[in-house]
Protein backbone atom coordinates (compact mmCIF):
# COMPACT_ATOMS: atom_id res chain seq x y z
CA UNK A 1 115.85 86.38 84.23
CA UNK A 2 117.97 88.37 86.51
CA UNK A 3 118.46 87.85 90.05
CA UNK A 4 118.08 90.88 92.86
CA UNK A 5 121.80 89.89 93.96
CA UNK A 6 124.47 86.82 94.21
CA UNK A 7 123.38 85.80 97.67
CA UNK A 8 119.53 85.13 96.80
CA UNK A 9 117.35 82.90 94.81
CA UNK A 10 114.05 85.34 94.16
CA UNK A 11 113.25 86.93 90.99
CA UNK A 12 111.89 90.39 91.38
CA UNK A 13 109.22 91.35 88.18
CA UNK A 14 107.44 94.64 88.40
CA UNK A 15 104.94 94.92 85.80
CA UNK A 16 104.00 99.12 84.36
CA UNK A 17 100.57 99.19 83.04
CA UNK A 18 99.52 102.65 80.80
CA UNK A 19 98.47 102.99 77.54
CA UNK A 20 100.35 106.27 76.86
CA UNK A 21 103.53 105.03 75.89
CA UNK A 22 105.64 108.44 76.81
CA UNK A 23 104.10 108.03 80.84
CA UNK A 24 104.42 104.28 80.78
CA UNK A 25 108.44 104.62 79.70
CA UNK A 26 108.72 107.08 82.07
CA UNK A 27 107.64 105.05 84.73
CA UNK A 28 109.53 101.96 83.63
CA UNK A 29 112.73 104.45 84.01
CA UNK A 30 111.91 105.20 87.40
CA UNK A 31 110.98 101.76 88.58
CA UNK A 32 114.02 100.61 86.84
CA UNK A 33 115.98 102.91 88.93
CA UNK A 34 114.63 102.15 91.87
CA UNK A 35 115.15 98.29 91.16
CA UNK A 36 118.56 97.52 88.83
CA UNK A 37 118.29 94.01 88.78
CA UNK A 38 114.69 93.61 88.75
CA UNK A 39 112.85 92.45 85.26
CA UNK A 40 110.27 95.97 84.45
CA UNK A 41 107.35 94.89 81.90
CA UNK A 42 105.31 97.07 79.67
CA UNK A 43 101.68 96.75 79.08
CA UNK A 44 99.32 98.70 77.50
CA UNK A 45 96.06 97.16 78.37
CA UNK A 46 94.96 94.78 80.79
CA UNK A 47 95.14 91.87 78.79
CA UNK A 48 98.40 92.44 77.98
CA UNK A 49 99.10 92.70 81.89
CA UNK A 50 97.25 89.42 82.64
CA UNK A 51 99.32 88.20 79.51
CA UNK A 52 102.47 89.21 81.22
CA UNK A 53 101.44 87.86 84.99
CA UNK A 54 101.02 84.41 83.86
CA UNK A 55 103.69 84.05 81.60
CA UNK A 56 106.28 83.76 84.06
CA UNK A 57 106.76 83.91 88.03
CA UNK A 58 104.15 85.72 89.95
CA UNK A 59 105.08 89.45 89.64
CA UNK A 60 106.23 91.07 92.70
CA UNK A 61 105.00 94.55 91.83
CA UNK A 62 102.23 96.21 90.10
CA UNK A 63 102.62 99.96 88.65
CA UNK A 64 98.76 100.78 87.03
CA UNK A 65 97.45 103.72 85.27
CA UNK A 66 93.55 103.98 86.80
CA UNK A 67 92.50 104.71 82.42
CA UNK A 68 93.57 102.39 80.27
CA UNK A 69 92.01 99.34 77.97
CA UNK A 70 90.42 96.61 79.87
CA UNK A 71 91.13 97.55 83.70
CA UNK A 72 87.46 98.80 85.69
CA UNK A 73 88.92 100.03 88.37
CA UNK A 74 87.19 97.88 91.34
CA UNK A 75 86.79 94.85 89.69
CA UNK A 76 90.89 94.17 87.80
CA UNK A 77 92.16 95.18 90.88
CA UNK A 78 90.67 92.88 92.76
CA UNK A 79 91.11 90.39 89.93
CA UNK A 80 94.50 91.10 90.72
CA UNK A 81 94.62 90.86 94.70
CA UNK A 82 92.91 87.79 94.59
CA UNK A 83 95.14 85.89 91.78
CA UNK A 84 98.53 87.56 92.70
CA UNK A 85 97.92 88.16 96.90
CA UNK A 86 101.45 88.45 97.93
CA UNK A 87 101.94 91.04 94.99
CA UNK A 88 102.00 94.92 95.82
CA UNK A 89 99.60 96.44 93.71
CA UNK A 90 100.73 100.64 93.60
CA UNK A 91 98.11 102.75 91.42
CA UNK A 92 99.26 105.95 89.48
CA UNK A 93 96.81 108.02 87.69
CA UNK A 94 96.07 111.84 87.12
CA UNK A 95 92.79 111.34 88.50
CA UNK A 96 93.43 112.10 92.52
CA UNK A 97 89.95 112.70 94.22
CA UNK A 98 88.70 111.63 97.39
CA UNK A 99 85.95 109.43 96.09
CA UNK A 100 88.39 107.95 93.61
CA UNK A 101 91.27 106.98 95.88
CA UNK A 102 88.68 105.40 98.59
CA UNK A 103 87.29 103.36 95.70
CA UNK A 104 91.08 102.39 94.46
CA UNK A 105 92.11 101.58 98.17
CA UNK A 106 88.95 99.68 98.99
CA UNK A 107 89.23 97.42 96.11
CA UNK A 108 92.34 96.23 97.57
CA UNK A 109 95.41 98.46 96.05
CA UNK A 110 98.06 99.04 98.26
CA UNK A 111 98.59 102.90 97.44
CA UNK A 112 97.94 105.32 95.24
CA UNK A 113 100.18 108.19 93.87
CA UNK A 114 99.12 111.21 91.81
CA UNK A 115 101.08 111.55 88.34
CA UNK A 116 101.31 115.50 89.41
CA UNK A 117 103.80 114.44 91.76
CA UNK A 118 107.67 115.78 91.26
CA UNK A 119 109.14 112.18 90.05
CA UNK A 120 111.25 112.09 93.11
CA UNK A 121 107.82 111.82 95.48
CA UNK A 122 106.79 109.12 93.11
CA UNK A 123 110.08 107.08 93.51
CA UNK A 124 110.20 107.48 97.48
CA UNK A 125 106.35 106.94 97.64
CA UNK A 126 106.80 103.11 95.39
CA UNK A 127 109.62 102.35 97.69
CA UNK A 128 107.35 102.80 100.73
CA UNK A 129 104.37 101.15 99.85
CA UNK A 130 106.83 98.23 98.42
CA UNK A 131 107.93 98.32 102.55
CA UNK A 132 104.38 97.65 103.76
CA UNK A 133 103.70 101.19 104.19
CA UNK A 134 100.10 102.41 103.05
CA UNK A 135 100.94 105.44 101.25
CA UNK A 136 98.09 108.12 99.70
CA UNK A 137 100.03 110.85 97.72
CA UNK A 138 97.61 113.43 95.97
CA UNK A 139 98.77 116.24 93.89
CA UNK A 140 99.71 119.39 96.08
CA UNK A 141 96.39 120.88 95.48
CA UNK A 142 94.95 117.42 95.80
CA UNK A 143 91.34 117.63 97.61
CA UNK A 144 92.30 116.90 101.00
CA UNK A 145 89.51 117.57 103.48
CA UNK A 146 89.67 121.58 104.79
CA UNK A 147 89.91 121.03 108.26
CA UNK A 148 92.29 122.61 110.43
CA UNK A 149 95.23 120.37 111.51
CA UNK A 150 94.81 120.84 115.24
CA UNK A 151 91.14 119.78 114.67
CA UNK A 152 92.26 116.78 112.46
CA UNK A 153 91.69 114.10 115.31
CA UNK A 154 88.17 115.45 116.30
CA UNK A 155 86.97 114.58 112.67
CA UNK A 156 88.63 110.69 113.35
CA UNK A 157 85.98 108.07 114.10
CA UNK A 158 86.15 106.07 116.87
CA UNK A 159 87.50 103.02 115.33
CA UNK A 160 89.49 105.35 112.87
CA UNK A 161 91.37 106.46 116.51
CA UNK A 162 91.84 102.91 117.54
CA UNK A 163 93.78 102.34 114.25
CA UNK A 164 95.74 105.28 114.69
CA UNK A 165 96.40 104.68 118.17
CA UNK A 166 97.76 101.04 117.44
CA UNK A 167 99.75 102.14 113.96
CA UNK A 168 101.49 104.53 116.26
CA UNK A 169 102.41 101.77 118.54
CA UNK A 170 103.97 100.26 115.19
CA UNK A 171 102.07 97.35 114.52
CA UNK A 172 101.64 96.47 110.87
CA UNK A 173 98.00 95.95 109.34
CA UNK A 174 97.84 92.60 109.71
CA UNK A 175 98.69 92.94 113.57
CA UNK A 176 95.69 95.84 113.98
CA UNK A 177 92.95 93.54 111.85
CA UNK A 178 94.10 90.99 114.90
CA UNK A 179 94.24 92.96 118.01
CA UNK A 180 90.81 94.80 116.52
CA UNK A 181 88.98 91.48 115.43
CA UNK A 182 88.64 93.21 111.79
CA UNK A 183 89.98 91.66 108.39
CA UNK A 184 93.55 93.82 106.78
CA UNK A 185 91.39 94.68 104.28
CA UNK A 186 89.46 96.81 106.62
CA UNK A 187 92.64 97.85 108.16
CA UNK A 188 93.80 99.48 104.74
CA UNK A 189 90.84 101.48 104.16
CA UNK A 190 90.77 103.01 107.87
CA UNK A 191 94.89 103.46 107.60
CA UNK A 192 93.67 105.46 103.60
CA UNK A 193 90.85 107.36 105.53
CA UNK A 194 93.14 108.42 108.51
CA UNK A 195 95.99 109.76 105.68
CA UNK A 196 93.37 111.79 104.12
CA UNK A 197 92.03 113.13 107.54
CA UNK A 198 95.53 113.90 108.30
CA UNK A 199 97.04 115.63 105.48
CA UNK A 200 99.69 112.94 105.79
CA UNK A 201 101.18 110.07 103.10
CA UNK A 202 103.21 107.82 105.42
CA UNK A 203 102.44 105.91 108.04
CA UNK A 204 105.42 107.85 110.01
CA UNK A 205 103.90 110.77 109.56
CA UNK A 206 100.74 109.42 110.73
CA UNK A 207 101.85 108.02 113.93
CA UNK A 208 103.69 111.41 114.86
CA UNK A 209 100.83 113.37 114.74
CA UNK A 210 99.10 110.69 117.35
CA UNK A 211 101.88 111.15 119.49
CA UNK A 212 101.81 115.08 119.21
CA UNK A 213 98.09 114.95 120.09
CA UNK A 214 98.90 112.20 123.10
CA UNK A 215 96.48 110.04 121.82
């Protein structure tokens, strides 16, 4: 297996999961691209994903379709965040709802991206949730709620604002769960909720609008 460079000893394996072979090349390309020397699996179902996972070293990255044979959406991914918990699990899938990417996020993925996306987004949006970033990108007519930006904040709950308010400061999730008393879990569904509140898909983005607003 290849290495990610001459000075270091970790193997980098991203697993793609889709069973429409044109989509699931597509996105091997890009990952590949993104990642030279890492090893880029195919699978078409989830058994063949589960196959691949425990075949080798733990996988560093997971690229899913939300359709495909064998994955239920709640329960394989959290299959897969409790058997593979320092892997980043990214979820791409034409299906870009509201209801659907709070069920995706709660069940423990650490972003979602919309296959509508220009394949540029997608690229820069798997590079930031493979930085820690908790990144929601919908389609450009994706159903984001109709509220009017300079309203956004008033729709926030109040531990939604307390979330904000401490991402802004730039602590990472598992730094808010502590200084909150609330699991990372938790954490990741506020940081999804506050994204979709926000019109925003980075936490960047996120914590400038906090500052804007002086919160």
């Amino acid at each position: 297996m290849e290495q990610l460079d001459g000075a270091s000893n970790l193997q980098e394996r991203i697993i793609v999961a889709d069973d429409h072979p044109v989509f699931r090349d597509g996105m091997r390309r890009i990952v590949q691209r993104l990642y030279p020397y890492a090893t880029v699996q195919e699978a078409g179902s989830f058994d063949e994903v589960l196959n691949l996972a425990r075949a080798d070293v733990a996988p560093n990255t997971f690229v899913l379709d939300l359709l495909f044979p064998g994955f239920e959406a709640k329960a394989s991914i959290w299959a897969l965040r409790r058997e593979f918990d320092r892997a980043t699990i990214i979820i791409v899938s034409m299906i870009d709802s509201d209801e659907t990417i709070r069920r995706v996020m709660a069940a423990g993925a650490d972003g979602f991206i919309s296959k509508a996306v220009h394949p540029l987004e997608i690229s820069s949006a798997i590079t930031a949730i493979r930085n820690g970033d908790v990144v929601v990108k919908q389609s450009d007519d994706g159903a984001f709620p109709a509220i009017n930006e300079n309203d956004a904040l008033s729709h926030l709950t109040l531990r939604q604002r307390d979330v904000l308010r401490l991402l802004a400061r730039g602590l990472s999730n598992k730094e808010i769960a502590r200084a909150l008393d609330i699991s990372p879990f938790t954490v990741r569904i506020h940081v999804s909720a506050l994204f979709r509140t926000l019109k925003v898909s980075s936490r960047s983005a996120a914590a400038a609008k906090a500052v804007e607003s002086g919160l």
